[in-house]
Structures are given as structure tokens and as C-alpha cells.
C-alpha atoms as a PDB file:
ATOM      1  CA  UNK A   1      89.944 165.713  90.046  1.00  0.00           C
ATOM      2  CA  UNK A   2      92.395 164.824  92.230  1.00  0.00           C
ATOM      3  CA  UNK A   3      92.662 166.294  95.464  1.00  0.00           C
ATOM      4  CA  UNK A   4      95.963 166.154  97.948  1.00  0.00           C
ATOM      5  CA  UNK A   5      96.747 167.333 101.744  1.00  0.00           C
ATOM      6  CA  UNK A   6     100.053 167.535 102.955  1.00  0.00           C
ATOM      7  CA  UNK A   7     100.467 167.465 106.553  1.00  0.00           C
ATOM      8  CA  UNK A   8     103.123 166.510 108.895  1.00  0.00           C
ATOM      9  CA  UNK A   9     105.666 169.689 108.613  1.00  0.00           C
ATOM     10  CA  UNK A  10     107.239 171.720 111.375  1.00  0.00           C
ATOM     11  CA  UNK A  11     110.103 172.771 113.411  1.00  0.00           C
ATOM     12  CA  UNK A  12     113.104 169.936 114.021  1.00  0.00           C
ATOM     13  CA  UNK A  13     116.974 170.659 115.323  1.00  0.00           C
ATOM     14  CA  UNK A  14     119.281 169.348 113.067  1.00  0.00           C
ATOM     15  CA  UNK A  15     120.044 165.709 112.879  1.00  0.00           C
ATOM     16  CA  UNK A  16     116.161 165.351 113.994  1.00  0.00           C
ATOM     17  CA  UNK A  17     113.615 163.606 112.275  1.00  0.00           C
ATOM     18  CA  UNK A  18     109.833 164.776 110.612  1.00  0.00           C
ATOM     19  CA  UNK A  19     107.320 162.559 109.246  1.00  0.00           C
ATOM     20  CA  UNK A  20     105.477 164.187 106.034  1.00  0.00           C
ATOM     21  CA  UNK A  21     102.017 162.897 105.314  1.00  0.00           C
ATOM     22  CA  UNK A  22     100.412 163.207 101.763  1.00  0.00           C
ATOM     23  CA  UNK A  23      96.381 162.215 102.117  1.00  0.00           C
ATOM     24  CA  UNK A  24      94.749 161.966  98.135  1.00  0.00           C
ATOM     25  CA  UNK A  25      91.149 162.002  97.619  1.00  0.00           C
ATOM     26  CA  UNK A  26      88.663 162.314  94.349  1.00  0.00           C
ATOM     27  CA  UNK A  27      89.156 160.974  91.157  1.00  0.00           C
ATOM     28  CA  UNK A  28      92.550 160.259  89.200  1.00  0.00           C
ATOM     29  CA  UNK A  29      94.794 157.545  91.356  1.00  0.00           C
ATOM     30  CA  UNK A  30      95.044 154.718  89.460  1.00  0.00           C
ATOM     31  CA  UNK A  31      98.434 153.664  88.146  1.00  0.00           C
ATOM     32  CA  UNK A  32     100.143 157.302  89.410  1.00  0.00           C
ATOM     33  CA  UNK A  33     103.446 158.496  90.611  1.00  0.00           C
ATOM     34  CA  UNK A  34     103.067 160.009  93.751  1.00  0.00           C
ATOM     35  CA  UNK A  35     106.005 162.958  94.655  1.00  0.00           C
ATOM     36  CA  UNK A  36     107.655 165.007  96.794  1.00  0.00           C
ATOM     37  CA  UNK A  37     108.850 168.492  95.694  1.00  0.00           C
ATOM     38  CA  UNK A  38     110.416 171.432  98.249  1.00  0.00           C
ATOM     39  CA  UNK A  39     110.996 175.190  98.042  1.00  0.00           C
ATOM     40  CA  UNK A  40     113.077 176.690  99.480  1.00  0.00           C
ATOM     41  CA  UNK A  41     113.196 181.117 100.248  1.00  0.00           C
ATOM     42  CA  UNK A  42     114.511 182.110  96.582  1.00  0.00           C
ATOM     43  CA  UNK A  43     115.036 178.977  95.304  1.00  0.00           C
ATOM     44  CA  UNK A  44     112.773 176.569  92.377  1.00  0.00           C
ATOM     45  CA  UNK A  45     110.809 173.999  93.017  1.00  0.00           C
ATOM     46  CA  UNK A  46     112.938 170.521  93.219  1.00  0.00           C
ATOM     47  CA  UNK A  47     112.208 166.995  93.261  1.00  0.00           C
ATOM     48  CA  UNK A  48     112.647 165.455  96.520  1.00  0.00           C
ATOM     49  CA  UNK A  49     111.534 161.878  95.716  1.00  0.00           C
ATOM     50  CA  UNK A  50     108.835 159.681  94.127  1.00  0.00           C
ATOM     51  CA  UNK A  51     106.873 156.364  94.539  1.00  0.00           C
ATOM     52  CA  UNK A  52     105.056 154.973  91.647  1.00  0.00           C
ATOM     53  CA  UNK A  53     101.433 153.306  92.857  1.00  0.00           C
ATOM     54  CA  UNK A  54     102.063 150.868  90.029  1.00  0.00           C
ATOM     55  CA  UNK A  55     104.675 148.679  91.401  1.00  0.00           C
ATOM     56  CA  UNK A  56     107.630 149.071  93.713  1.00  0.00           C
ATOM     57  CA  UNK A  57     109.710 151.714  92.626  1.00  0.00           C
ATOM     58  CA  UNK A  58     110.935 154.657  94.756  1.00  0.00           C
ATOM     59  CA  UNK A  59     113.221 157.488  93.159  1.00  0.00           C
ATOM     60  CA  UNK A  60     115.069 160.139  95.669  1.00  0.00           C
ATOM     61  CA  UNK A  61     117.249 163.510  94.858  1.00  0.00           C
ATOM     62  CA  UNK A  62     120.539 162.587  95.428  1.00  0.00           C
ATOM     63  CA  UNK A  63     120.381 164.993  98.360  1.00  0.00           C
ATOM     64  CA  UNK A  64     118.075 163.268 100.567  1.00  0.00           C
ATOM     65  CA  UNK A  65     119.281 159.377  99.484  1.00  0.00           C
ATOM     66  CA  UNK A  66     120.207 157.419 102.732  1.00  0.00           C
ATOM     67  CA  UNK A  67     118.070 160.231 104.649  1.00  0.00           C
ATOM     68  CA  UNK A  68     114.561 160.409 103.398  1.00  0.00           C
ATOM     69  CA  UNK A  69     112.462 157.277 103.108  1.00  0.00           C
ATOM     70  CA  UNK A  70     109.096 157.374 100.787  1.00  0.00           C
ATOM     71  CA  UNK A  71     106.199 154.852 101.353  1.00  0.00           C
ATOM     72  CA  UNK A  72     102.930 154.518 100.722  1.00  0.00           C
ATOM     73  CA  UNK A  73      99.790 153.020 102.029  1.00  0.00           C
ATOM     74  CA  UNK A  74      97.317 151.868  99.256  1.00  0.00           C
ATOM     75  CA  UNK A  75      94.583 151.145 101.204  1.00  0.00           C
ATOM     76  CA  UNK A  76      94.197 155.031 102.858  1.00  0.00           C
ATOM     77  CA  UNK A  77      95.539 156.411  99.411  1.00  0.00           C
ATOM     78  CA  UNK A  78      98.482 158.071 101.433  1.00  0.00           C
ATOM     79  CA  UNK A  79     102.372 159.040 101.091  1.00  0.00           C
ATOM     80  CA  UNK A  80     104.615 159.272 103.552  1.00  0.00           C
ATOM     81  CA  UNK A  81     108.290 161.016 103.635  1.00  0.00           C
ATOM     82  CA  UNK A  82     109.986 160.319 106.620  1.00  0.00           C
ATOM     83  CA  UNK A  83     113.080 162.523 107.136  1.00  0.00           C
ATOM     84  CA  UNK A  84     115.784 161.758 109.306  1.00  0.00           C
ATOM     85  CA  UNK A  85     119.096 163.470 110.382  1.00  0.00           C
ATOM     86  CA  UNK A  86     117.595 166.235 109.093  1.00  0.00           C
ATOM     87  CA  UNK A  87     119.717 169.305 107.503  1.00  0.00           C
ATOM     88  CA  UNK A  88     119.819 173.041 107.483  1.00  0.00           C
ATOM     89  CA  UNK A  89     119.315 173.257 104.191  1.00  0.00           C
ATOM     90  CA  UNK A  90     116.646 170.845 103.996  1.00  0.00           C
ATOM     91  CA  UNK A  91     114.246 173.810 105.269  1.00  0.00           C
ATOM     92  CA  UNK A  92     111.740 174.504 102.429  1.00  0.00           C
ATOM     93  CA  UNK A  93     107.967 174.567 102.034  1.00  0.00           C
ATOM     94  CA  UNK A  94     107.401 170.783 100.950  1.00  0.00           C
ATOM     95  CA  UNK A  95     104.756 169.969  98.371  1.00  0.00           C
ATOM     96  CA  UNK A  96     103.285 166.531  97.674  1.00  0.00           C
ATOM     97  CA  UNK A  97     102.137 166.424  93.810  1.00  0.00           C
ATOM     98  CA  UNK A  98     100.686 163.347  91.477  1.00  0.00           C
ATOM     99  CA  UNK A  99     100.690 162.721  87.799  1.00  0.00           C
ATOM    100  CA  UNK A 100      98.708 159.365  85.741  1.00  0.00           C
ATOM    101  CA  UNK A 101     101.616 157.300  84.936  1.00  0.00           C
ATOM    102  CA  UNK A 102     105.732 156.394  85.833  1.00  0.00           C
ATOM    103  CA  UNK A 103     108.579 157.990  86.965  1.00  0.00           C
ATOM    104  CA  UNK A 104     111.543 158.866  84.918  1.00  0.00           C
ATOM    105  CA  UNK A 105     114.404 161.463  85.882  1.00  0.00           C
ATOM    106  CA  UNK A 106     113.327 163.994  83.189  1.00  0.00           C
ATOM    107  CA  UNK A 107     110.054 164.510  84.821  1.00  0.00           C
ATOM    108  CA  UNK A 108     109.677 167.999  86.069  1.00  0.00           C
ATOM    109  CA  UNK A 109     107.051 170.063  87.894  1.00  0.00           C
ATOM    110  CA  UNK A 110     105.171 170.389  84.873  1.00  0.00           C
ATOM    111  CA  UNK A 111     104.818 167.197  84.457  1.00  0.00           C
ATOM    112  CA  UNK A 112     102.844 166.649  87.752  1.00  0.00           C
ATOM    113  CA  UNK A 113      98.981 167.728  87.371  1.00  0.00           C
ATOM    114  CA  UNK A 114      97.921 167.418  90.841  1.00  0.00           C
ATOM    115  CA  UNK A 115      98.946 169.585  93.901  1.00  0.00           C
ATOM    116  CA  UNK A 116      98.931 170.041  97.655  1.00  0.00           C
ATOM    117  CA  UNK A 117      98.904 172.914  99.598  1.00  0.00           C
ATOM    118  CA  UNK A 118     102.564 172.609 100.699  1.00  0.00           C
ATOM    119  CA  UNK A 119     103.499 171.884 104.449  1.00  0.00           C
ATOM    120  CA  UNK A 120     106.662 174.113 106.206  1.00  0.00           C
ATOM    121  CA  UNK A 121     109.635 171.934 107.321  1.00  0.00           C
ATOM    122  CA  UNK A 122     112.015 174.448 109.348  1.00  0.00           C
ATOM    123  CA  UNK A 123     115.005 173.078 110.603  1.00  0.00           C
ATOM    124  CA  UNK A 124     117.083 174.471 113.227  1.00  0.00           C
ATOM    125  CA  UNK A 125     120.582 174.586 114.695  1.00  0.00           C
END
């Protein structure tokens, strides 16, 4: 079963940056999609971005393209979201989440089996 730990959240002013770190252990990470999903107070969980472990693509929500970069390092099994010029309304509880296969844009949460924690990402004025 795959396992994953978010870390990385906190407080940041607006227009600051946060790095977001998403650590997977156990079984299950072969040819995955690795994502980022965020919750906001009152709101559903949305998609944030994604980075398929099978080749090069990265995917982002249309609100975070040009801010949010997603990488990944193969070797320690890790994701990163780095957020810059960050936003009010970019404060949410931010979950990192895996599923066996590609991305596509009518993926949902359901469609991820794996799940961190979550990791709060306040930003200030």
C-alpha cells in the first residue's frame, strides 16, 4: 500500500513563495501520476496539478499556471510544488494523492487511491 507525507506548508505574505514536499513510501509507484489537490474552508477538493512518473508530463489548474511549478525526484520517490507569488486565495489545506496510471483532465478525486495527510498553506496580506 502506498503510503504519502506531505510536508512543506505554512504561513507566507502574499506574493511570497512555499515549497510543498510529497515523500511516498511502500508498495504501488510504478508508472503513477503523482498530484496535488487543495481545500479550502467550505470549499471541495480541487486539482492543483499533476506529474506523471511515466514520462514528462506535468498538468496544472489553470489557477496556479505560470505560478506553481511540479517536479519530481525519482530516485527519493518525492514531489515537489513550489509556489510562488503566492495568493490569498491560494490558502487551503493541500493534499498530495497518487493513482497507477496517466493523467487526463477528467480525473477526479476519486480517481486517486492513495492519500497524504494534507499540509496547511496560509497566506497572508
Amino acid at each position: 500500500q502506498a503510503q504519502l507525507v506531505e510536508s512543506g506548508g505554512g504561513l507566507a505574505q502574499a506574493g511570497g513563495s512555499l515549497r510543498l514536499s510529497c515523500s511516498g513510501s511502500g508498495g504501488g509507484f510504478s508508472r503513477h501520476t503523482r498530484a496535488w489537490f487543495r481545500q479550502a474552508p467550505g470549499k471541495g477538493r480541487e486539482f492543483v496539478a499533476a506529474i506523471y512518473f511515466g514520462g514528462d508530463g506535468t498538468y496544472y489548474a489553470d489557477s496556479v499556471k505560470g505560478r506553481f511549478t511540479i517536479s519530481r525526484d525519482n530516485a527519493d520517490n518525492t514531489v515537489y510544488l513550489q509556489m510562488n507569488s503566492l495568493k490569498l486565495e491560494d490558502t487551503a489545506v493541500y493534499y498530495c494523492a497518487a493513482r497507477n496510471g496517466g493523467w487526463n483532465p477528467f480525473l477526479g478525486v476519486t480517481d486517486f487511491g492513495s492519500w497524504g495527510q494534507g499540509t496547511q498553506v496560509t497566506v497572508s496580506s
